[in-house]
Protein backbone atom coordinates (compact mmCIF):
# COMPACT_ATOMS: atom_id res chain seq x y z
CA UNK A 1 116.37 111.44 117.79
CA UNK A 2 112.53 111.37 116.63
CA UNK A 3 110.89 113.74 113.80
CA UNK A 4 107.55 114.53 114.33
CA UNK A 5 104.87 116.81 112.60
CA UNK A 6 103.13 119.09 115.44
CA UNK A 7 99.82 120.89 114.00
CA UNK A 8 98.28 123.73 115.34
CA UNK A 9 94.47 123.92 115.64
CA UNK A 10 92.46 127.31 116.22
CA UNK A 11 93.82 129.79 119.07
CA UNK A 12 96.88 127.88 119.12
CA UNK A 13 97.18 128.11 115.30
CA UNK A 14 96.81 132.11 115.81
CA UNK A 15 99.06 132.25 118.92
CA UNK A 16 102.00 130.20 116.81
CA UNK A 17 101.71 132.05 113.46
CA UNK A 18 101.88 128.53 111.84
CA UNK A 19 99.66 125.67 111.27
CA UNK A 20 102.31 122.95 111.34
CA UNK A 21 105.74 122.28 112.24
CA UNK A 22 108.01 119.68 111.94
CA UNK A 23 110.21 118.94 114.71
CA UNK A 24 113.25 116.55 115.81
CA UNK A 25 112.84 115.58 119.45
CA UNK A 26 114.81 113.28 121.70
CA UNK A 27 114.01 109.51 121.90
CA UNK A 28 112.80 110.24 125.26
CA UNK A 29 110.56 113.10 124.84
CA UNK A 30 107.31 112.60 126.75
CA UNK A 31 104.43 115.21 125.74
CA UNK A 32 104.90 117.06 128.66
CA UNK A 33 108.49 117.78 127.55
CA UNK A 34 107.15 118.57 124.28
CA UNK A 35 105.16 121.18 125.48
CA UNK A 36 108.51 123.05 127.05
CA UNK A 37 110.00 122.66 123.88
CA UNK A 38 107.35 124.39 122.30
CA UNK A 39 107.01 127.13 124.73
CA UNK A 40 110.42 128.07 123.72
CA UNK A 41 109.53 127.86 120.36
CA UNK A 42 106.35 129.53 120.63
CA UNK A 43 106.39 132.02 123.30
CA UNK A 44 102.94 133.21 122.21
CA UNK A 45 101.59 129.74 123.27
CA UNK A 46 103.07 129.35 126.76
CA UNK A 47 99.99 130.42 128.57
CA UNK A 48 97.77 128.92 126.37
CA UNK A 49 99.29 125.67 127.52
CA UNK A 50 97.77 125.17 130.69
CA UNK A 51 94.65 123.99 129.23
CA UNK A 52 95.79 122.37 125.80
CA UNK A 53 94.41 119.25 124.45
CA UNK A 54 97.15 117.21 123.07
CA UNK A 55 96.61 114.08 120.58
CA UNK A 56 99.39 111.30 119.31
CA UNK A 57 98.06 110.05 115.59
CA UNK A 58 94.57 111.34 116.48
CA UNK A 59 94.17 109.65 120.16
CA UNK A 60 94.11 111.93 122.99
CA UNK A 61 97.23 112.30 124.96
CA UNK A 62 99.03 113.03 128.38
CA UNK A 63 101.90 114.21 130.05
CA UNK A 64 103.06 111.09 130.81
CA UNK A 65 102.77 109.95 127.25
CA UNK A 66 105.92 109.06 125.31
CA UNK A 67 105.73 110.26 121.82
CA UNK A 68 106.71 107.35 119.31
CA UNK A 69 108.70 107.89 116.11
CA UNK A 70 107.00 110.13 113.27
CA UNK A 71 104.31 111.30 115.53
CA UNK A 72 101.46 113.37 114.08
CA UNK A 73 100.75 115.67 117.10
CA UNK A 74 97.77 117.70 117.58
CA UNK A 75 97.18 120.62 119.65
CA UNK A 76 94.15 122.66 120.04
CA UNK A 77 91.67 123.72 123.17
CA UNK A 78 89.28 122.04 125.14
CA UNK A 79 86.33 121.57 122.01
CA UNK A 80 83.20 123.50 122.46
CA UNK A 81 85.39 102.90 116.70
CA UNK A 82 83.94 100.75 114.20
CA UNK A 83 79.59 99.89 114.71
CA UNK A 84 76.57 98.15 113.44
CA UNK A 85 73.88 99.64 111.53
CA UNK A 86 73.33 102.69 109.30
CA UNK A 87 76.30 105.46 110.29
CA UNK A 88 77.39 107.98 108.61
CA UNK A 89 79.48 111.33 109.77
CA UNK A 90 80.84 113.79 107.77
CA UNK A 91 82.67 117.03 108.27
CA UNK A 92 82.02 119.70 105.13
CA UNK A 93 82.64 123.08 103.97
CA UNK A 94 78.65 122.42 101.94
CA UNK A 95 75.93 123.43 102.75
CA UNK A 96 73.81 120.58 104.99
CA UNK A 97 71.46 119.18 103.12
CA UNK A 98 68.82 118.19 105.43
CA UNK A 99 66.74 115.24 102.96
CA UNK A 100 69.94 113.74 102.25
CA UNK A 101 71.39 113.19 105.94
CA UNK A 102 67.77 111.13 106.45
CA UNK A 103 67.80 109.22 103.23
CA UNK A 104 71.41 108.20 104.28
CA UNK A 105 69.81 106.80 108.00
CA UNK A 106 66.12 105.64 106.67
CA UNK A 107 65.50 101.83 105.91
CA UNK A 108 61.89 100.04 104.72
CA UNK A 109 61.64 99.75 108.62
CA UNK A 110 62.33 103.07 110.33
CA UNK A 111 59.33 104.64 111.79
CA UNK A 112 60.71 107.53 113.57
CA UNK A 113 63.26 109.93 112.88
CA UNK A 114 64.90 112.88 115.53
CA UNK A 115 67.09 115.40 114.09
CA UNK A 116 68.76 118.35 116.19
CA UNK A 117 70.07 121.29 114.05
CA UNK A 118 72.38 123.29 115.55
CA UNK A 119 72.26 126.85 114.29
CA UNK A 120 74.36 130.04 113.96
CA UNK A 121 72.86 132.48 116.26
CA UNK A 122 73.23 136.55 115.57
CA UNK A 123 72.25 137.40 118.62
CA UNK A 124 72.49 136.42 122.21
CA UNK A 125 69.79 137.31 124.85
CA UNK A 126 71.21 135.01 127.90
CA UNK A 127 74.21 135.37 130.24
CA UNK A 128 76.27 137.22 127.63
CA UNK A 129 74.21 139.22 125.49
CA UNK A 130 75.82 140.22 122.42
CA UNK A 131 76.13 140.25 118.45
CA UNK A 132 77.39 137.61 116.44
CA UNK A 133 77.56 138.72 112.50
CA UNK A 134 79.12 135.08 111.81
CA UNK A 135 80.75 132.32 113.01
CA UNK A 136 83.86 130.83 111.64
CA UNK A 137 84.31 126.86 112.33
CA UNK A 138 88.07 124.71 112.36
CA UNK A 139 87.99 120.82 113.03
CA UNK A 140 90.95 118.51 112.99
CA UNK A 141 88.98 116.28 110.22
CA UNK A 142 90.81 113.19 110.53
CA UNK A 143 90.68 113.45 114.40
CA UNK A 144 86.92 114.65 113.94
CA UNK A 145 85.84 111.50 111.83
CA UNK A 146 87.00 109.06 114.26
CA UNK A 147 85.89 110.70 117.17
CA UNK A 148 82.41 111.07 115.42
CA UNK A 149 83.12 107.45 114.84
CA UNK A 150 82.84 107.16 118.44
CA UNK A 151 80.22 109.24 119.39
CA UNK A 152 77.75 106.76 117.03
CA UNK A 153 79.10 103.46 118.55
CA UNK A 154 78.47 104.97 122.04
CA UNK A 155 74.85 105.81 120.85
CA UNK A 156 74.56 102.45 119.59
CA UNK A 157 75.66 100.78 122.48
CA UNK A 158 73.45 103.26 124.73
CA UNK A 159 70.34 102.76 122.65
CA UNK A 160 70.26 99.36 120.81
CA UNK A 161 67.26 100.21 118.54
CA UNK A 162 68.43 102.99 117.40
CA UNK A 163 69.67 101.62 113.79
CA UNK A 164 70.63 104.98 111.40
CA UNK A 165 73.08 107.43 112.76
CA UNK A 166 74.33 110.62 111.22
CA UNK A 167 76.22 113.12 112.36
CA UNK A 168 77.50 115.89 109.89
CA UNK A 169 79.73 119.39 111.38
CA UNK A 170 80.02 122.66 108.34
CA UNK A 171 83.35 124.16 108.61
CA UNK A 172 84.02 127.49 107.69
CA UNK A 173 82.45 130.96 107.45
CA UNK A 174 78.54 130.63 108.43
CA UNK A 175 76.33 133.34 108.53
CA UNK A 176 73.44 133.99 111.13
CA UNK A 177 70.47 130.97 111.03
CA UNK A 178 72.91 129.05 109.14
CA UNK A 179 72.99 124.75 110.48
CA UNK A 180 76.25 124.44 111.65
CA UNK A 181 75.97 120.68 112.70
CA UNK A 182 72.86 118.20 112.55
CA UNK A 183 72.58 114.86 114.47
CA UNK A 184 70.27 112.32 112.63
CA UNK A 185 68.85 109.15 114.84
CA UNK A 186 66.44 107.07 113.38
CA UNK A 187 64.72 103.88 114.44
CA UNK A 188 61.36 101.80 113.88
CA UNK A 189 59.92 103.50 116.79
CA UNK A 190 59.49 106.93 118.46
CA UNK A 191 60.05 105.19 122.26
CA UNK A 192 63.20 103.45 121.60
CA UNK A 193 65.77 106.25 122.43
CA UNK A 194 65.63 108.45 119.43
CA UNK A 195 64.71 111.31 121.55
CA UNK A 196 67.32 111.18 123.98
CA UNK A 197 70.37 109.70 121.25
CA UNK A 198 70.21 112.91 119.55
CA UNK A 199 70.33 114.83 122.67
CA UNK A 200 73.71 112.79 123.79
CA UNK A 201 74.92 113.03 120.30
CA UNK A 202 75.17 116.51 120.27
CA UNK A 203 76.50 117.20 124.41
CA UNK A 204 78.88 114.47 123.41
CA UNK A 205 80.40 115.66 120.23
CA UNK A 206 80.79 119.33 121.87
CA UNK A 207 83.02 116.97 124.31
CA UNK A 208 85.36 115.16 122.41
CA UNK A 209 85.34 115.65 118.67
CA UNK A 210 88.14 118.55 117.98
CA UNK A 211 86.03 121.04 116.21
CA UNK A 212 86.36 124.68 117.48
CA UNK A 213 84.63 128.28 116.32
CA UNK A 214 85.62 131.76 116.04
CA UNK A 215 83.03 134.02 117.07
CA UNK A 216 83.23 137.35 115.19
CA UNK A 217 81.10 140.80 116.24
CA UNK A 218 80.88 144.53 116.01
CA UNK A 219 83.45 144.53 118.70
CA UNK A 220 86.07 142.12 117.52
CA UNK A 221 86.95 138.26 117.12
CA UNK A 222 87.35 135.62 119.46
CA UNK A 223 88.01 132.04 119.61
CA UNK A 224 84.90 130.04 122.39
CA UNK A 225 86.59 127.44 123.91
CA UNK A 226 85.06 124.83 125.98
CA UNK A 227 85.52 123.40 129.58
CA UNK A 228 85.30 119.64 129.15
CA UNK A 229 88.93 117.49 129.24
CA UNK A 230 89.04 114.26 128.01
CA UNK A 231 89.94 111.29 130.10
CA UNK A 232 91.84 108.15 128.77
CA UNK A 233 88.48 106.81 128.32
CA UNK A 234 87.31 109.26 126.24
């Protein structure tokens, strides 16, 4: 037999009425069994299922996985490597401190600088037009960091001259026009890729990093889930 620790991450954590939960599986076990198991467990997941991102000590998983000895298992919904240069990523409850993320990412020869904010919006005009009177974020942080990690070495490797990298996600209760994530690129000049780095930064992190928000309004509380699954590649 194996013991494991299985954590929960945002609609799952709700569905499950727990967080974490250690478990004793059989030597066996691939994640696809583990996910029976825990529908019997958890009835209140078993839909949610279908379309749950699994991790095995913060690497995406698969059915076909087997899960090794003292497995720290992750489960959450689809989310809305080492590198050269000047990187830095951060997950924080603070407030984002815009001077400091480009101090972190500026060098005697950096000419050009693109940040994106992203920001807490109260209200929505397109497609669904509602309310939002705040936004409540959840990331698996040591999962996050190493998949923010990643996101900067695929910059790097996508735009060579781009040589300062930040990426920084707030967690927790933000209020309307509040920065919920900024994406710093810098480099010695404005037509090396700064532009576009920033741009992949962000579509990539809403891809792969395990960070997830609860949208609350006059009308209730829901958790926005997104559509992308992660390949073995990813």
């Amino acid at each position: 037999m194996k013991q494991i620790t299985v954590l929960f991450f945002a609609n799952l954590k709700q569905k499950a009425g727990v967080s974490k939960k250690e478990l004793e599986i059989a030597d066996e076990t691939h994640v696809s069994d583990l996910k029976v198991l825990l529908s019997s467990i958890f009835p209140g997941i078993q839909v949610a299922l279908a379309t749950t991102l699994v991790s095995i000590n913060r690497e995406f998983a698969f059915d076909e996985d087997l899960i090794p000895q003292n497995a720290e298992i992750g489960l959450f919904p689809p989310v809305s490597g080492g590198s050269e240069g000047q990187v830095h990523v951060s997950v924080t409850e603070s407030e984002i401190d815009l001077n400091e993320l480009l101090a972190q990412i500026v060098s005697g020869s950096t000419g050009a600088a693109c940040i994106f904010a992203g920001m807490v919006r109260g209200e929505t005009r397109r497609d669904n037009p509602h309310e939002t009177l705040y936004l409540e974020y959840e990331a698996y942080i040591p999962m996050a960091l190493k998949k923010m990690k990643q996101v900067a070495a695929e910059i790097q490797a996508k735009w060579p001259e781009v040589t300062g990298i930040s990426i920084v996600q707030r967690v927790g209760k933000l209020m309307p026009t509040s920065p919920t994530v900024m994406i710093g690129c810098t480099a010695a000049h404005r037509d090396t890729g700064v532009f576009e780095a920033a741009r992949y930064g962000i579509d990539r992190l809403k891809e792969i990093v395990p960070i997830w928000k609860k949208e609350v309004g006059p009308d209730g509380q829901t958790w926005v889930e997104g559509e992308f699954i992660p390949s073995r590649e990813d």
